[in-house]
Protein backbone atom coordinates (compact mmCIF):
# COMPACT_ATOMS: atom_id res chain seq x y z
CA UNK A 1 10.24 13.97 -12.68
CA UNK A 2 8.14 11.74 -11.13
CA UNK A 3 4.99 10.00 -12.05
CA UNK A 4 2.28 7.48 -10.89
CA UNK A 5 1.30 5.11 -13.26
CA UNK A 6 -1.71 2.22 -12.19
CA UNK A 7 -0.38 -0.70 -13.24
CA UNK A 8 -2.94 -3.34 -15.86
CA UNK A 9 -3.30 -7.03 -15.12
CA UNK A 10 -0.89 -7.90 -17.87
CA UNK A 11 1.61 -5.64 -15.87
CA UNK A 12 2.75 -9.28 -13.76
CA UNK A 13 6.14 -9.22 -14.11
CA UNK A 14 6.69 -5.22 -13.17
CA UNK A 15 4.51 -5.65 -10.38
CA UNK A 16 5.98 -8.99 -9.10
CA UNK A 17 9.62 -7.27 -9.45
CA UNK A 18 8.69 -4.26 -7.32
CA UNK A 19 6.73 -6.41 -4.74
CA UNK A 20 9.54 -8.44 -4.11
CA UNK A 21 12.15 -5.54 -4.24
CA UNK A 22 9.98 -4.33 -0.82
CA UNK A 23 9.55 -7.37 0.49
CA UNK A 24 13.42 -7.71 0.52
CA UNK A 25 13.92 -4.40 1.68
CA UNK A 26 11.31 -4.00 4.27
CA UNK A 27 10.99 -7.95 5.64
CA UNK A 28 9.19 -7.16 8.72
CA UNK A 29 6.73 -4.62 7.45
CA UNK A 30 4.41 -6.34 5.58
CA UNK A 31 1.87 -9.28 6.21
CA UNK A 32 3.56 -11.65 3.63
CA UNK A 33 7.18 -12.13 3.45
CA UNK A 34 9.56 -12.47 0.51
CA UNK A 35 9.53 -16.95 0.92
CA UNK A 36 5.70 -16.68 1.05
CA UNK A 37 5.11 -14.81 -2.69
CA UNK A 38 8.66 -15.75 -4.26
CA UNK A 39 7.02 -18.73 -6.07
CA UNK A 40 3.54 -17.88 -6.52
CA UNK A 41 2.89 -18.29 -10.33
CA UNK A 42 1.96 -15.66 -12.94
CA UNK A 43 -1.84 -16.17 -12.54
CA UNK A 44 -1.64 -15.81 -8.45
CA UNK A 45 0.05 -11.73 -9.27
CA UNK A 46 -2.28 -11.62 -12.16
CA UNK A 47 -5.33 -11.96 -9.67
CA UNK A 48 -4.04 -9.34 -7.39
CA UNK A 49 -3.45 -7.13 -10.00
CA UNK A 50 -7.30 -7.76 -11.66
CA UNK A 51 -8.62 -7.13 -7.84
CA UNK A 52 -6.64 -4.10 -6.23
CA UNK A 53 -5.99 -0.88 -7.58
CA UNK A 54 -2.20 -1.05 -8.09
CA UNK A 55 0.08 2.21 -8.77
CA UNK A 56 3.74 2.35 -9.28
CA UNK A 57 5.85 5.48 -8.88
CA UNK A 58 8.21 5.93 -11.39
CA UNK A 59 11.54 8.58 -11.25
CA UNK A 60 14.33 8.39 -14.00
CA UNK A 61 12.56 5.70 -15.51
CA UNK A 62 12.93 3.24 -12.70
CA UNK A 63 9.77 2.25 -10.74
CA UNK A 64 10.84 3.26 -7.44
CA UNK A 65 7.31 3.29 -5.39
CA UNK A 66 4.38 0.54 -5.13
CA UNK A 67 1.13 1.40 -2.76
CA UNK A 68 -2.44 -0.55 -3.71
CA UNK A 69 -5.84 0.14 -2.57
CA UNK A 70 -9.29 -2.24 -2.65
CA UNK A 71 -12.39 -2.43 -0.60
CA UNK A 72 -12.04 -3.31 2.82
CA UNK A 73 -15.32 -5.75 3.38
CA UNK A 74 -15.07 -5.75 7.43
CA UNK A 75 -16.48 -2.00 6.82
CA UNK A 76 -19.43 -0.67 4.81
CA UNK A 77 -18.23 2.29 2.42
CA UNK A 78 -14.39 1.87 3.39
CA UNK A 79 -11.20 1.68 1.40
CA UNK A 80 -8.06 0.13 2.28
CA UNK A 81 -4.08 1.55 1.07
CA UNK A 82 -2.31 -1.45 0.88
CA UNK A 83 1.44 -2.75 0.66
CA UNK A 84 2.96 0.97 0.73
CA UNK A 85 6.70 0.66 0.11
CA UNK A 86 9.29 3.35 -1.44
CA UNK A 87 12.87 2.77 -2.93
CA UNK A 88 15.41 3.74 0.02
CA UNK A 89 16.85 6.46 -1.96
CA UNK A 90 13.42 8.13 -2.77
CA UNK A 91 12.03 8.38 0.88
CA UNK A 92 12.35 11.73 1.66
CA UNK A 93 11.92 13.11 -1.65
CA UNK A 94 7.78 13.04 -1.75
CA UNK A 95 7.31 9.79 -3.26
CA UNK A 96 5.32 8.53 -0.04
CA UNK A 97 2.89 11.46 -0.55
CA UNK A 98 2.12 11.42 -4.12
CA UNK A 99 1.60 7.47 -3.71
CA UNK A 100 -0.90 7.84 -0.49
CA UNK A 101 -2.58 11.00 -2.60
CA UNK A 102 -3.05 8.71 -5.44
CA UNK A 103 -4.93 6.22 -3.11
CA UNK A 104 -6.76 8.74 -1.67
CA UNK A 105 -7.88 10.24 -5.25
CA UNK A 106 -8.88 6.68 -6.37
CA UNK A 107 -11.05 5.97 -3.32
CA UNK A 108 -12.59 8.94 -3.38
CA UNK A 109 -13.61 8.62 -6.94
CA UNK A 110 -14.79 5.06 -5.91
CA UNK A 111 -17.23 6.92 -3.46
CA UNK A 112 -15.77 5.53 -0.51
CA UNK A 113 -16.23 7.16 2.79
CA UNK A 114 -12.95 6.63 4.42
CA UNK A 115 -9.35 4.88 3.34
CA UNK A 116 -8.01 2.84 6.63
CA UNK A 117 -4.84 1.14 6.35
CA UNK A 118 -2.09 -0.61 8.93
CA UNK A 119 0.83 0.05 10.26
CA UNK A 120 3.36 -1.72 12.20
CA UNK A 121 4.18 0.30 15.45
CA UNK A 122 8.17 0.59 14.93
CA UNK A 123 7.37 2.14 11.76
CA UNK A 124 7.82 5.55 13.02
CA UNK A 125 8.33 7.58 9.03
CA UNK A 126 5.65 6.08 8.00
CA UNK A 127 3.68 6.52 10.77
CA UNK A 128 4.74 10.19 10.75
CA UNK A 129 3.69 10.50 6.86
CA UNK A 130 0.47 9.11 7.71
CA UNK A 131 0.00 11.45 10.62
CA UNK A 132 0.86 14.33 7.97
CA UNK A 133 -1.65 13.43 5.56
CA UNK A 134 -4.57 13.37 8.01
CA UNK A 135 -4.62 9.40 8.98
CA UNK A 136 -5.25 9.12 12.49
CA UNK A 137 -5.22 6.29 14.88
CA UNK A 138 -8.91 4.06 15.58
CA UNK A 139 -9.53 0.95 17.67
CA UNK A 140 -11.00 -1.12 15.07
CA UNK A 141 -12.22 -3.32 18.13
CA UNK A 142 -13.35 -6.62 16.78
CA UNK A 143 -10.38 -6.45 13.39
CA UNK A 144 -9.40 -10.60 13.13
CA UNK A 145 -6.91 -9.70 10.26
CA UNK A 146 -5.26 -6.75 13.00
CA UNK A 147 -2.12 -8.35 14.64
CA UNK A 148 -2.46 -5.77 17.73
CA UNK A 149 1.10 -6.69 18.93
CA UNK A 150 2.76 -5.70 15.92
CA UNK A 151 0.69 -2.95 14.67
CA UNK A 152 -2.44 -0.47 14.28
CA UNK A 153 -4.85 0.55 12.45
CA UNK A 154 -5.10 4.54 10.69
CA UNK A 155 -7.95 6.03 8.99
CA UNK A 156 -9.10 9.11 7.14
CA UNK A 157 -12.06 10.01 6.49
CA UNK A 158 -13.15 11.27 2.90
C-alpha cells in the first residue's frame, strides 16, 4: 500500500538519504548533482526541509518517492514541484501520480494559481506523466534559472 507522508524539519537524515538515492540514480536530471549536496551539513538539509514542502512516498515500508513544492518568486501567485524522483522499481506503478497529486493538493490549499515546474527535454516518462496530469508546455521568456538547452518549463493552472 502506498502512502505520502510530508516529511518535518527534524526528518534530515530520511530526506538527505532519499535525495541522494536520486541524485545517484538520475545524475543528469536534476540542477544539483550528487558531489554538490554529498557534504552539505545537517543544518544546510534542515533549511530546505523548514522552506519547501517535502513529501516522501512510502511502499513496503521503504521510502521509494521524493517530489517538493515552494513558491516560485519570478511569478505572482505560482507554485513550483520540485526535485521529482521515483525508485526504479516503482515507476510504472502510480507513484509519479500520487506524488505530483500531492503537490498539486498542497498548492492549491496554499491558494496558488498555478504549479510550474522543469523538465529536462530527454526526459520523455516524465514528460509524458506531466502531459497526463494536465502540465503543458509555456515560454517562460525572460526565466534566468531556465537552462533552455537542457530543458523546459510545464505549468498547470489551478
Amino acid at each position: 500500500m502506498l502512502q505520502i507522508q510530508r516529511l518535518r524539519p527534524d526528518d534530515v537524515e530520511r530526506f538527505r538519504e532519499i535525495r541522494l538515492r536520486s541524485l545517484r540514480d538520475a545524475p543528469t536530471m536534476f540542477g544539483s548533482t550528487f558531489e554538490d549536496v554529498v557534504t552539505h551539513p545537517p543544518e544546510s538539509w534542515r533549511q530546505q526541509l523548514e522552506q519547501l514542502a517535502t513529501f516522501v512516498a512510502v511502499a513496503d515500508h521503504s521510502d521509494v518517492g521524493v517530489v517538493r513544492g515552494g513558491a516560485y518568486t519570478r511569478r505572482p501567485n505560482a507554485a513550483i514541484l520540485y526535485s521529482m524522483w521515483v525508485e526504479p522499481a516503482f515507476r510504472g506503478r502510480g507513484v509519479g501520480e500520487a506524488l505530483i497529486d500531492t503537490v498539486v493538493d498542497w498548492a492549491r490549499s496554499g491558494g496558488f494559481a498555478s504549479l510550474v515546474l522543469d523538465v529536462t527535454h530527454d526526459n520523455e516518462h516524465a514528460i509524458a506523466l506531466y502531459a497526463r496530469k494536465g502540465f503543458v508546455r509555456i515560454d517562460d521568456e525572460g526565466a534566468p534559472d531556465l537552462d533552455r538547452d537542457k530543458e523546459h518549463r510545464r505549468e498547470l493552472r489551478l
